[in-house]
C-alpha atoms as a PDB file:
ATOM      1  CA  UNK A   1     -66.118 -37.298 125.016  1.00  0.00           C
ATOM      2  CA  UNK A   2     -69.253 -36.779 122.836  1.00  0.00           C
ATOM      3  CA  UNK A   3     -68.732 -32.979 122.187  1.00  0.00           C
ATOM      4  CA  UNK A   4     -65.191 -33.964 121.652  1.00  0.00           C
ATOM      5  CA  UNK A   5     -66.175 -36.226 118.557  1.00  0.00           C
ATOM      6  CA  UNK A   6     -68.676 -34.327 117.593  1.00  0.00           C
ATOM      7  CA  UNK A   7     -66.654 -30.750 117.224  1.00  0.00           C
ATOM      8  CA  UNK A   8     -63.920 -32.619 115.395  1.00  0.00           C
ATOM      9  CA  UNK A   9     -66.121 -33.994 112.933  1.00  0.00           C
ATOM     10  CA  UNK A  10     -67.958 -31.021 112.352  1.00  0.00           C
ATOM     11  CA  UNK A  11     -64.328 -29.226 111.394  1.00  0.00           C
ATOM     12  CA  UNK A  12     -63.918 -32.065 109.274  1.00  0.00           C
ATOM     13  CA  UNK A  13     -67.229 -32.271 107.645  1.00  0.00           C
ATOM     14  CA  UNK A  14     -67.141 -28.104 106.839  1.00  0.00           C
ATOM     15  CA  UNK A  15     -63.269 -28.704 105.466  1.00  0.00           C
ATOM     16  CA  UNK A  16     -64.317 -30.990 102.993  1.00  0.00           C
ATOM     17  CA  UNK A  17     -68.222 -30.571 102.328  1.00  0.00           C
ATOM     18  CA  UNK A  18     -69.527 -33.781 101.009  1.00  0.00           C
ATOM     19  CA  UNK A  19     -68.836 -36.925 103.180  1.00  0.00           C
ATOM     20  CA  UNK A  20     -68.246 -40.390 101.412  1.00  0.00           C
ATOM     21  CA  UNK A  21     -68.880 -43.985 102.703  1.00  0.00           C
ATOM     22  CA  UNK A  22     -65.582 -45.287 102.944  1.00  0.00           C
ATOM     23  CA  UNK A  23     -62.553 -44.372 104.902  1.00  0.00           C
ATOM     24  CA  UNK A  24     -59.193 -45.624 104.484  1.00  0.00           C
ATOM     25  CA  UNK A  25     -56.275 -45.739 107.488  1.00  0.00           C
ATOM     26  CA  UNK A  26     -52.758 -46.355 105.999  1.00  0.00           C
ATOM     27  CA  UNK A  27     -49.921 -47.945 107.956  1.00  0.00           C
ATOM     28  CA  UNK A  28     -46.311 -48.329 108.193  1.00  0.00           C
ATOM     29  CA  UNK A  29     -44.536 -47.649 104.902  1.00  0.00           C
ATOM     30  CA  UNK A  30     -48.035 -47.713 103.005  1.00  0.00           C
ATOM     31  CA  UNK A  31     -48.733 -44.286 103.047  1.00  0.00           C
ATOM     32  CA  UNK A  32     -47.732 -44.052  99.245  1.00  0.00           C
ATOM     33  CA  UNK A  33     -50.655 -45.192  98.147  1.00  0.00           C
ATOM     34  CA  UNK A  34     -52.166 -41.737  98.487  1.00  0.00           C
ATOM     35  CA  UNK A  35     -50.646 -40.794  95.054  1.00  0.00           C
ATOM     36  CA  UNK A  36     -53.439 -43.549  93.756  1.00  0.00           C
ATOM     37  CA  UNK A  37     -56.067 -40.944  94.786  1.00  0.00           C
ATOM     38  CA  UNK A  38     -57.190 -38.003  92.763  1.00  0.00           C
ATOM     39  CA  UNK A  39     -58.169 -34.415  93.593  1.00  0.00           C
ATOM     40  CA  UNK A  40     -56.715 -34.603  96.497  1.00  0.00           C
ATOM     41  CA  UNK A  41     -57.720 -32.560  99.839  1.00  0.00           C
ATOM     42  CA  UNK A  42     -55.051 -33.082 102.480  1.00  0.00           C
ATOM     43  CA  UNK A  43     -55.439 -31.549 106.256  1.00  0.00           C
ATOM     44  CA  UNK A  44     -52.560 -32.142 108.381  1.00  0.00           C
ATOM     45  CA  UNK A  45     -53.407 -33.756 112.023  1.00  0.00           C
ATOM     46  CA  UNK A  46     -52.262 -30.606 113.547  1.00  0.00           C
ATOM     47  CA  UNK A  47     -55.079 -28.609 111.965  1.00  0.00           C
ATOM     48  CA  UNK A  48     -58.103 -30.703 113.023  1.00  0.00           C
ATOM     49  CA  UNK A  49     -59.206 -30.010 116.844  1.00  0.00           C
ATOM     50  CA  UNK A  50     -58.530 -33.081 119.209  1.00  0.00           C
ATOM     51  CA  UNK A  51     -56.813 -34.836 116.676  1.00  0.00           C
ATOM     52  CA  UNK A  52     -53.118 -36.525 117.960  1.00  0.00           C
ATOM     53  CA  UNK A  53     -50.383 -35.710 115.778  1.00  0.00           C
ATOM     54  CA  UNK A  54     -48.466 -39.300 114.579  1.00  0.00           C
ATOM     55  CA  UNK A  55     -44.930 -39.803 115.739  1.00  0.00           C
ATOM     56  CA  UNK A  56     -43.597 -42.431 113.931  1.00  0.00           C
ATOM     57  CA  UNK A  57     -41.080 -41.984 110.947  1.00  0.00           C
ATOM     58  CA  UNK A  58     -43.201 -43.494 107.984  1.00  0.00           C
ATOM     59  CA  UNK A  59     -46.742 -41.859 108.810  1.00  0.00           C
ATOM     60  CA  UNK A  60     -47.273 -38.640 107.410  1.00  0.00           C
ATOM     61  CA  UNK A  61     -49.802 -37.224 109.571  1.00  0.00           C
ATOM     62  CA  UNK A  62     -52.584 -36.071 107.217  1.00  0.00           C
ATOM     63  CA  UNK A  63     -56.274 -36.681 106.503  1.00  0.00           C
ATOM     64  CA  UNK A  64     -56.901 -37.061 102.590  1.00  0.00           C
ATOM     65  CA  UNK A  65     -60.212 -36.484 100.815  1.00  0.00           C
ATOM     66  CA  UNK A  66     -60.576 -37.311  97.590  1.00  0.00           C
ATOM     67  CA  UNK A  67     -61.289 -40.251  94.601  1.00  0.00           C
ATOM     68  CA  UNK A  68     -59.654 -43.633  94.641  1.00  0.00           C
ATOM     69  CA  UNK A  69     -61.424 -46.278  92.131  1.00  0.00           C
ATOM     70  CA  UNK A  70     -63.740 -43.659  90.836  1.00  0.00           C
ATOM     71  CA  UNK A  71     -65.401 -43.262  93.927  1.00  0.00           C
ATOM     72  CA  UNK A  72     -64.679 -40.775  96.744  1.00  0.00           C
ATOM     73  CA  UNK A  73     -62.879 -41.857  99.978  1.00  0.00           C
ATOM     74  CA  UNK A  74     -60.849 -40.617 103.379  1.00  0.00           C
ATOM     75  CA  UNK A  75     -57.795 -42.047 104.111  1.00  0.00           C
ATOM     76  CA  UNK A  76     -55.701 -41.312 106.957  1.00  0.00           C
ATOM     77  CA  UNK A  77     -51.884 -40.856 106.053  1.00  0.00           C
ATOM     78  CA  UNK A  78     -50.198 -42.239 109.216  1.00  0.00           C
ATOM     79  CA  UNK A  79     -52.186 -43.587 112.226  1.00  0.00           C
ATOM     80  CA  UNK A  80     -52.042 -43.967 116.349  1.00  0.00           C
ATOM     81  CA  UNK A  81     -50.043 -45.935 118.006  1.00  0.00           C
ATOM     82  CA  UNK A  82     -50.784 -47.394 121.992  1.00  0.00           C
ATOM     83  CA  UNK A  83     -46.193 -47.673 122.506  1.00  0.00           C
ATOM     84  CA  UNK A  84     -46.461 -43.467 121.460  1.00  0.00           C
ATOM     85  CA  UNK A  85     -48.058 -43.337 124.757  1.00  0.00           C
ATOM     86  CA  UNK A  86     -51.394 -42.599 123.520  1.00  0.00           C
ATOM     87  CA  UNK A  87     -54.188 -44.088 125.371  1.00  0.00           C
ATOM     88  CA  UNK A  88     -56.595 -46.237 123.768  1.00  0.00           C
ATOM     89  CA  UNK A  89     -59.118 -43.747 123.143  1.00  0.00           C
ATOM     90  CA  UNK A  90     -56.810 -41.742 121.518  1.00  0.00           C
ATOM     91  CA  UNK A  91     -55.563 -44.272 119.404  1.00  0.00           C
ATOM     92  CA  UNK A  92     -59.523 -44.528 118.376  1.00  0.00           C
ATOM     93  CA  UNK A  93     -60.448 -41.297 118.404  1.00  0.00           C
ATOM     94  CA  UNK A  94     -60.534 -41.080 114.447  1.00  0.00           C
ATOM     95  CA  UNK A  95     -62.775 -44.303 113.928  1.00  0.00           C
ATOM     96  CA  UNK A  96     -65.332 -42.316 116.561  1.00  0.00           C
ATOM     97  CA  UNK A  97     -64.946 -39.209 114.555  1.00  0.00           C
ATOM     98  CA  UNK A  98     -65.594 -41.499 111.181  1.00  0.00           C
ATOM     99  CA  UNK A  99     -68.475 -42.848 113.041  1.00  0.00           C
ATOM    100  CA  UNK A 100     -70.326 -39.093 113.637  1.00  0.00           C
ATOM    101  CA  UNK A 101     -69.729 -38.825 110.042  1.00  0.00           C
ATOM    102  CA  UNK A 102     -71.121 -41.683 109.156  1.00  0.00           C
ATOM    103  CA  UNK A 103     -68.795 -43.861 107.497  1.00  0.00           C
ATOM    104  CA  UNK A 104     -70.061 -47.112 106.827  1.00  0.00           C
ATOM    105  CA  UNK A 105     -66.942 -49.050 105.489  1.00  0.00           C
ATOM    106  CA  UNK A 106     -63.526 -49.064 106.607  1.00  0.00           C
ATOM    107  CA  UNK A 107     -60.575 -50.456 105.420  1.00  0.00           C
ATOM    108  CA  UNK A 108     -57.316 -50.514 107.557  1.00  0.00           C
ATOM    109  CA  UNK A 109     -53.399 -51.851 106.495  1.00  0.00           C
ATOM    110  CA  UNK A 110     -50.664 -52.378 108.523  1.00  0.00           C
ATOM    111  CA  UNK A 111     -47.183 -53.673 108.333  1.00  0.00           C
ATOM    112  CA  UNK A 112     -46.907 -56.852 110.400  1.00  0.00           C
ATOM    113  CA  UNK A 113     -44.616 -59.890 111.064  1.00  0.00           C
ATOM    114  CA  UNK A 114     -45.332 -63.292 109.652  1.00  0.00           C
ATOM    115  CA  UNK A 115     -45.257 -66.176 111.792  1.00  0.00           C
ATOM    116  CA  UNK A 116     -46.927 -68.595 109.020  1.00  0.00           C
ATOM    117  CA  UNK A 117     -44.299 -70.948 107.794  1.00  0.00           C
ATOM    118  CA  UNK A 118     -45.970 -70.560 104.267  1.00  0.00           C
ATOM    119  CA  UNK A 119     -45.102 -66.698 104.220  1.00  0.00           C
ATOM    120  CA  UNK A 120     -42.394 -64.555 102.541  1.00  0.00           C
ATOM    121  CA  UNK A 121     -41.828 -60.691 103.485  1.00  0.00           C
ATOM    122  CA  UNK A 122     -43.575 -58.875 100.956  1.00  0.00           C
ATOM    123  CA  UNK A 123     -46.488 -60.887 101.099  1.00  0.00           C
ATOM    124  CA  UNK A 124     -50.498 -59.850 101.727  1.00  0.00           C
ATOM    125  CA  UNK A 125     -52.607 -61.171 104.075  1.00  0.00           C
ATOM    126  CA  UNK A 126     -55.525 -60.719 104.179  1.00  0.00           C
ATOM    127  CA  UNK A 127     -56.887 -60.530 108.236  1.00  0.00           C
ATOM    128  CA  UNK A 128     -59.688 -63.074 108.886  1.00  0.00           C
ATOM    129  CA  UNK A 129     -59.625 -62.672 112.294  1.00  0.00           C
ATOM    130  CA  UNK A 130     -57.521 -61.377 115.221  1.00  0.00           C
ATOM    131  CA  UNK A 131     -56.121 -61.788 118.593  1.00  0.00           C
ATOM    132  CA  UNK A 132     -56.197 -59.066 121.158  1.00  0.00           C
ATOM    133  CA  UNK A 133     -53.037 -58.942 123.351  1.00  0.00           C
ATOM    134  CA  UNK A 134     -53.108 -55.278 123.948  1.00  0.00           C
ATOM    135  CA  UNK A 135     -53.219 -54.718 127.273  1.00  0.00           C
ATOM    136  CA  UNK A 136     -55.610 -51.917 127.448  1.00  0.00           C
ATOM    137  CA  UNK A 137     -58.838 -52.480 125.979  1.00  0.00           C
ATOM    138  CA  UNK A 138     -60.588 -49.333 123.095  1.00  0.00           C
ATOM    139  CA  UNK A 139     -63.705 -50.331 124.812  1.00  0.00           C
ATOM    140  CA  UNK A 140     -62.834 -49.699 128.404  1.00  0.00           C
ATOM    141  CA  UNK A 141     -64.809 -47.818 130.643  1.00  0.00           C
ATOM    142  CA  UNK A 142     -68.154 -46.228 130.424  1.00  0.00           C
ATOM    143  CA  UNK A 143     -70.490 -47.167 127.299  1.00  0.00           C
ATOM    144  CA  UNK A 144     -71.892 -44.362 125.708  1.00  0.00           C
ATOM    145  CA  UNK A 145     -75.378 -45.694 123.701  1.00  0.00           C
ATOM    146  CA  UNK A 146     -75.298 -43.282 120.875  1.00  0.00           C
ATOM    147  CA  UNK A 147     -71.811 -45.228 119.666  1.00  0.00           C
ATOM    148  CA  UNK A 148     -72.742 -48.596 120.429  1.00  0.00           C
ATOM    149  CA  UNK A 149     -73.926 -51.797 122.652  1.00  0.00           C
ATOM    150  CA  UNK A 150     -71.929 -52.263 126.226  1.00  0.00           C
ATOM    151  CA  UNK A 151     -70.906 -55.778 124.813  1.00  0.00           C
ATOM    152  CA  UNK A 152     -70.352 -55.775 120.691  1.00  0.00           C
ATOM    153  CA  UNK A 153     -70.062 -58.930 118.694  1.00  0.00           C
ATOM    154  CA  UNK A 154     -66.882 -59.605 117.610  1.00  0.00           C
ATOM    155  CA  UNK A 155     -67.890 -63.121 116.005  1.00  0.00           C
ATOM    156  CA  UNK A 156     -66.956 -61.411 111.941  1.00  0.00           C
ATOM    157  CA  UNK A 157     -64.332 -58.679 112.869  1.00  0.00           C
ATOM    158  CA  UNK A 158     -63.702 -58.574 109.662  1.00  0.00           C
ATOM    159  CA  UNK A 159     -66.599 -58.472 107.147  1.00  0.00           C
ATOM    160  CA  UNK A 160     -66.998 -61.914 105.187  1.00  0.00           C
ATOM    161  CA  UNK A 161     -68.316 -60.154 101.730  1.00  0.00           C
ATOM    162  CA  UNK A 162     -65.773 -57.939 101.670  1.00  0.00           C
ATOM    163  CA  UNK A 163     -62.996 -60.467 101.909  1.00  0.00           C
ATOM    164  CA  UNK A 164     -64.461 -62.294  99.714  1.00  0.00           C
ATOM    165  CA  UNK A 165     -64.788 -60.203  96.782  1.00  0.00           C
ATOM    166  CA  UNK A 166     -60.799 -58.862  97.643  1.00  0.00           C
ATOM    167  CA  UNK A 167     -60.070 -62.775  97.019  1.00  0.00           C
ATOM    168  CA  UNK A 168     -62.372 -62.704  93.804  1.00  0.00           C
ATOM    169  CA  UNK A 169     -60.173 -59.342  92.951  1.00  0.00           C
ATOM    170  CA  UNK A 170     -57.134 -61.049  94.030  1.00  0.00           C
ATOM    171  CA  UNK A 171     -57.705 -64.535  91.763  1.00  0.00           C
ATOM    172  CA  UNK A 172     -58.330 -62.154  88.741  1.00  0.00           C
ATOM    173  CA  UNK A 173     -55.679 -59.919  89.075  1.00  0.00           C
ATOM    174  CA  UNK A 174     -53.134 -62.702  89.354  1.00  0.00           C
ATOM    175  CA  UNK A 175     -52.576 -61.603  92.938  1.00  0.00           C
ATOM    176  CA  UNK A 176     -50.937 -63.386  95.382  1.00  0.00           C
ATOM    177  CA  UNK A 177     -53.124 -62.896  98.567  1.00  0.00           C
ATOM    178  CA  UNK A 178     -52.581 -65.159 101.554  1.00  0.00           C
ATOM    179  CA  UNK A 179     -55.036 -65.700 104.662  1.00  0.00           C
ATOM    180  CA  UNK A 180     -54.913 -65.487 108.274  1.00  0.00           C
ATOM    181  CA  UNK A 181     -55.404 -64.387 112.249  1.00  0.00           C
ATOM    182  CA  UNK A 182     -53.336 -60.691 113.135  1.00  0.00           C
ATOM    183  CA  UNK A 183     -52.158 -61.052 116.556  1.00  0.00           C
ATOM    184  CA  UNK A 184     -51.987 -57.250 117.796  1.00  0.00           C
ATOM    185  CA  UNK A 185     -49.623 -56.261 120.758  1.00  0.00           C
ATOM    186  CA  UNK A 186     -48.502 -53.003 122.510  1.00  0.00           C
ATOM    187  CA  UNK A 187     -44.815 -52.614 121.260  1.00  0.00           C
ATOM    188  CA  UNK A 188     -42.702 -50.885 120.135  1.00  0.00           C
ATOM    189  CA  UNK A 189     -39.989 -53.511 120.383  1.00  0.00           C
ATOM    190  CA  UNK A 190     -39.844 -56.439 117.308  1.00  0.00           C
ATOM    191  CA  UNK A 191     -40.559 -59.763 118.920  1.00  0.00           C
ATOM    192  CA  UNK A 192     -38.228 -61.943 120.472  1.00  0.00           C
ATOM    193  CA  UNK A 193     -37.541 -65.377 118.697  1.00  0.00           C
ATOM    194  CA  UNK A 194     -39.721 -66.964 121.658  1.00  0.00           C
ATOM    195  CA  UNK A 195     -42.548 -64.444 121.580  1.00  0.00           C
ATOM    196  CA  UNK A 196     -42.911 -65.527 117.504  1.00  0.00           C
ATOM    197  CA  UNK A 197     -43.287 -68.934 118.080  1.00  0.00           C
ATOM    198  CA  UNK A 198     -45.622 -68.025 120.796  1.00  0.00           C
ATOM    199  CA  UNK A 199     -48.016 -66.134 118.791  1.00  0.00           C
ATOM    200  CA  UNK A 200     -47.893 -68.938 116.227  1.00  0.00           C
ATOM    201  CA  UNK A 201     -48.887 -71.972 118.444  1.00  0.00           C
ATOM    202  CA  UNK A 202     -51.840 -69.391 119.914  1.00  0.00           C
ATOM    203  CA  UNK A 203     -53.288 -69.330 116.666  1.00  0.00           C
ATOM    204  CA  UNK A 204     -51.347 -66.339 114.754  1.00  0.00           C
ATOM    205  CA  UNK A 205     -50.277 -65.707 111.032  1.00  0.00           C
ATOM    206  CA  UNK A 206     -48.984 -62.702 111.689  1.00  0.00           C
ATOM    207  CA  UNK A 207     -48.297 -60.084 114.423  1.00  0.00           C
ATOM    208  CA  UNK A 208     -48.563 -56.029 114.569  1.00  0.00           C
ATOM    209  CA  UNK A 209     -48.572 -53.172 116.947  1.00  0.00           C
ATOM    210  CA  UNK A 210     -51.950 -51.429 115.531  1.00  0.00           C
ATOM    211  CA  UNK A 211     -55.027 -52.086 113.823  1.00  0.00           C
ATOM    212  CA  UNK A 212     -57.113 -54.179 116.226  1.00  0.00           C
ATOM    213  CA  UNK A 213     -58.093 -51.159 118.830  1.00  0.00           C
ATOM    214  CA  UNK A 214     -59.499 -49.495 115.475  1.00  0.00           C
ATOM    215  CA  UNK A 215     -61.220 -52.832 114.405  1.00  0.00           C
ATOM    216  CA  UNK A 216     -62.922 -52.772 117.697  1.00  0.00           C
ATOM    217  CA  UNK A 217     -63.992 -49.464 117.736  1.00  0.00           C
ATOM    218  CA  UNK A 218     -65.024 -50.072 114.138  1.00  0.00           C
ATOM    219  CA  UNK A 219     -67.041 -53.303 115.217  1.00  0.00           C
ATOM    220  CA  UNK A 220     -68.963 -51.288 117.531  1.00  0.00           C
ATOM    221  CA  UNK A 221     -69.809 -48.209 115.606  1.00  0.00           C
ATOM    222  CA  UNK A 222     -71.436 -51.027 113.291  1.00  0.00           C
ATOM    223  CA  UNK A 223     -68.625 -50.511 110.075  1.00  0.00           C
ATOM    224  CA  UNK A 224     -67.881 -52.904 107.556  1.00  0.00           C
ATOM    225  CA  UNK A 225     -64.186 -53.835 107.988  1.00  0.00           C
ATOM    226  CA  UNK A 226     -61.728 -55.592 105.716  1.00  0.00           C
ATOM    227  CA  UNK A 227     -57.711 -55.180 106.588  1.00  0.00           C
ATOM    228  CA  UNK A 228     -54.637 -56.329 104.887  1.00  0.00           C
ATOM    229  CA  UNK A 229     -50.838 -56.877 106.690  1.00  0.00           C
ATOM    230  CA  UNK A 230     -48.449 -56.644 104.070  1.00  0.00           C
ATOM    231  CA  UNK A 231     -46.017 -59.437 105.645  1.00  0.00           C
ATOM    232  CA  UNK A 232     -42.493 -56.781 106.324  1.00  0.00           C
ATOM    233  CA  UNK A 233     -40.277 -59.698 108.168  1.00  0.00           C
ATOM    234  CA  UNK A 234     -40.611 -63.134 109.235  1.00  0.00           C
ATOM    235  CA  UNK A 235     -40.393 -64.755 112.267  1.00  0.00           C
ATOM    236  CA  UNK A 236     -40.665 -68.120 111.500  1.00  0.00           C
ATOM    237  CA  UNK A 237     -38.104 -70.335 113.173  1.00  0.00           C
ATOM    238  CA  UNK A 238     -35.086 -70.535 111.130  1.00  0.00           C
ATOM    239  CA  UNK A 239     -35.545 -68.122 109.031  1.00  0.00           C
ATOM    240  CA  UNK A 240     -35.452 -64.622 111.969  1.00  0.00           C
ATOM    241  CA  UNK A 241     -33.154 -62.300 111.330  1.00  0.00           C
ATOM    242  CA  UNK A 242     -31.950 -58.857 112.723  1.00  0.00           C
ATOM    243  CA  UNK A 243     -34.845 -56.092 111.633  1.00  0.00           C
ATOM    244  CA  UNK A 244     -35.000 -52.583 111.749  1.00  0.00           C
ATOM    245  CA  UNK A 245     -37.801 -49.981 111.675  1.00  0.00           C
ATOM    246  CA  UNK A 246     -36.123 -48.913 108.030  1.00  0.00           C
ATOM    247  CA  UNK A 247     -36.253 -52.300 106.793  1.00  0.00           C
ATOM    248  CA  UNK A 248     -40.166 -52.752 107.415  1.00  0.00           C
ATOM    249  CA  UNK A 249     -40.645 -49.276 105.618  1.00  0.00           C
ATOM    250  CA  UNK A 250     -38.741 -50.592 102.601  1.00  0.00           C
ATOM    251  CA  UNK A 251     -40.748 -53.919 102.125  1.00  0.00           C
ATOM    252  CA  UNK A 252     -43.835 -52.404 103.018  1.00  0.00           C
ATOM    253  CA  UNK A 253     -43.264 -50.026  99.876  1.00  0.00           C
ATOM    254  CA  UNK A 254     -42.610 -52.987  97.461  1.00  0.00           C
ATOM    255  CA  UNK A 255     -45.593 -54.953  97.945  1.00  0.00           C
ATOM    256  CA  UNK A 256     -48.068 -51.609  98.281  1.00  0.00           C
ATOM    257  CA  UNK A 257     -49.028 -51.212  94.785  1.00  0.00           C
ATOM    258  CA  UNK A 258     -50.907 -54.847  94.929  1.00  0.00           C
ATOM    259  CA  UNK A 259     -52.545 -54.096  97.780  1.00  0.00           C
ATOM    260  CA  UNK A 260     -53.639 -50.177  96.586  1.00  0.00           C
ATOM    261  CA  UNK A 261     -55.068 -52.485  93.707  1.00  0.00           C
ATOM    262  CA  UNK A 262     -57.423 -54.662  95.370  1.00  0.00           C
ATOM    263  CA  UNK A 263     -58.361 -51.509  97.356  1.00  0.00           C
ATOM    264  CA  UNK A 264     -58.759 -49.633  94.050  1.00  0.00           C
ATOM    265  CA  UNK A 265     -61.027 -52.385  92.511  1.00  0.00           C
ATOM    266  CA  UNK A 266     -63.489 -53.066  95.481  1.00  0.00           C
ATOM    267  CA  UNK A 267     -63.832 -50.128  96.396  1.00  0.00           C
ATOM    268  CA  UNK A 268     -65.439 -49.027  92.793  1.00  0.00           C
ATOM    269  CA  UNK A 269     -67.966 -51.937  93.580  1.00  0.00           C
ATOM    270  CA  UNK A 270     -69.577 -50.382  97.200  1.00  0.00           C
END
């Protein structure tokens, strides 16, 4: 597994030459926020060895180098999914490879349903925390040392600076930015009217079939994490409706440009 990581982040590392601190991973419907970044590098998944290749309509497939705030960042066009029938060190096989190259912050988005009363679809969350419902854990099986401790800390996820200078970003942009726990499940069906309320009395905002295996992986490899959902549907009682994969894509593209915008602005200040 080592030589694995290793030879695909040495392709990666003599691609693209200097390495910056930051990556990026882009989900459903937000991969448009690549236009944001400048002199632009883009190697499609099937290129880089070991890589998966994405299967889901609404993620690209490509690894972008280049400048987003000023300052130089990789961002991942289209991510891993666990329903694709990828295991979970496949999913995670990209935050490992970030890891060898020594990425220190990462920031991950998803598209997610909100289960907080106080939500409206095209909302942001910001992710304070998480719940785990996978049912296959990133970190299962043998620990190799050189990537991190048998048993991680989980007890900040999500960094606490870095959320709080996306709220101080938020508050002077005029940006609506709303807080709460991502409850992260295998998929790939939308959740049933019981499973929402469900989620909500366990403690969740919102709910989303990525992100945590990466935040995990993340956590261990010692990164700096801050996340966004941008809230696609609701499933708040009374207010559920029929969804479709299209429909996520759509709202997910509306409420993007805020969200490239706080990205934009902290990321000029790491």
């Amino acid at each position: 597994m080592l030589e694995t990581i290793k030879q695909t982040a040495d392709y990666i590392r003599n691609r693209i030459g200097e390495i910056p601190n930051t990556a990026i991973i882009l989900g459903t419907g937000l991969g448009e926020l690549v236009h944001e970044i400048d002199d632009k590098n883009e190697i499609p998944y099937t290129e880089i060895p070991n890589f998966p290749v994405s299967t889901v309509e609404g993620h690209s497939g490509k690894l972008i180098i280049g400048t987003l705030g000023g300052k130089k960042v990789l961002a991942m066009q289209g991510r891993f999914h666990y329903y694709e029938g990828y295991n979970m060190k496949e999913v995670t096989f990209p935050v490992r490879v970030f890891q060898v190259l020594g990425i220190e912050y990462l920031f991950v988005s998803n598209a997610a349903g909100g289960m907080n009363p106080s939500f409206d679809i095209g909302d942001i969350m910001l992710i304070e925390d998480h719940i785990n419902l996978f049912p296959e854990h990133p970190l299962h099986g043998k620990n190799f040392n050189e990537l991190g401790t048998r048993f991680p800390d989980m007890s900040e996820a999500y960094n606490k600076e870095l959320r709080l200078r996306a709220m101080e970003i938020a508050r002077e942009k005029n940006i609506k930015l709303q807080h709460g726990v991502y409850v992260g499940v295998q998929g790939p069906t939308f959740e049933t009217p019981a499973e929402y309320n469900f989620f909500r009395i366990i403690g969740g905002d919102a709910v989303g079939m990525s992100t945590v295996p990466e935040v995990i992986v993340a956590n261990h490899a010692k990164m700096k994490v801050l996340a966004f959902s941008i809230i696609t549907d609701l499933g708040v009682i009374g207010k559920i409706v029929e969804v479709s994969h299209e429909d996520v894509q759509e709202a997910a593209k509306i409420a993007q440009p805020k969200m490239a915008e706080i990205m934009r602005t902290l990321i000029q200040t790491i």
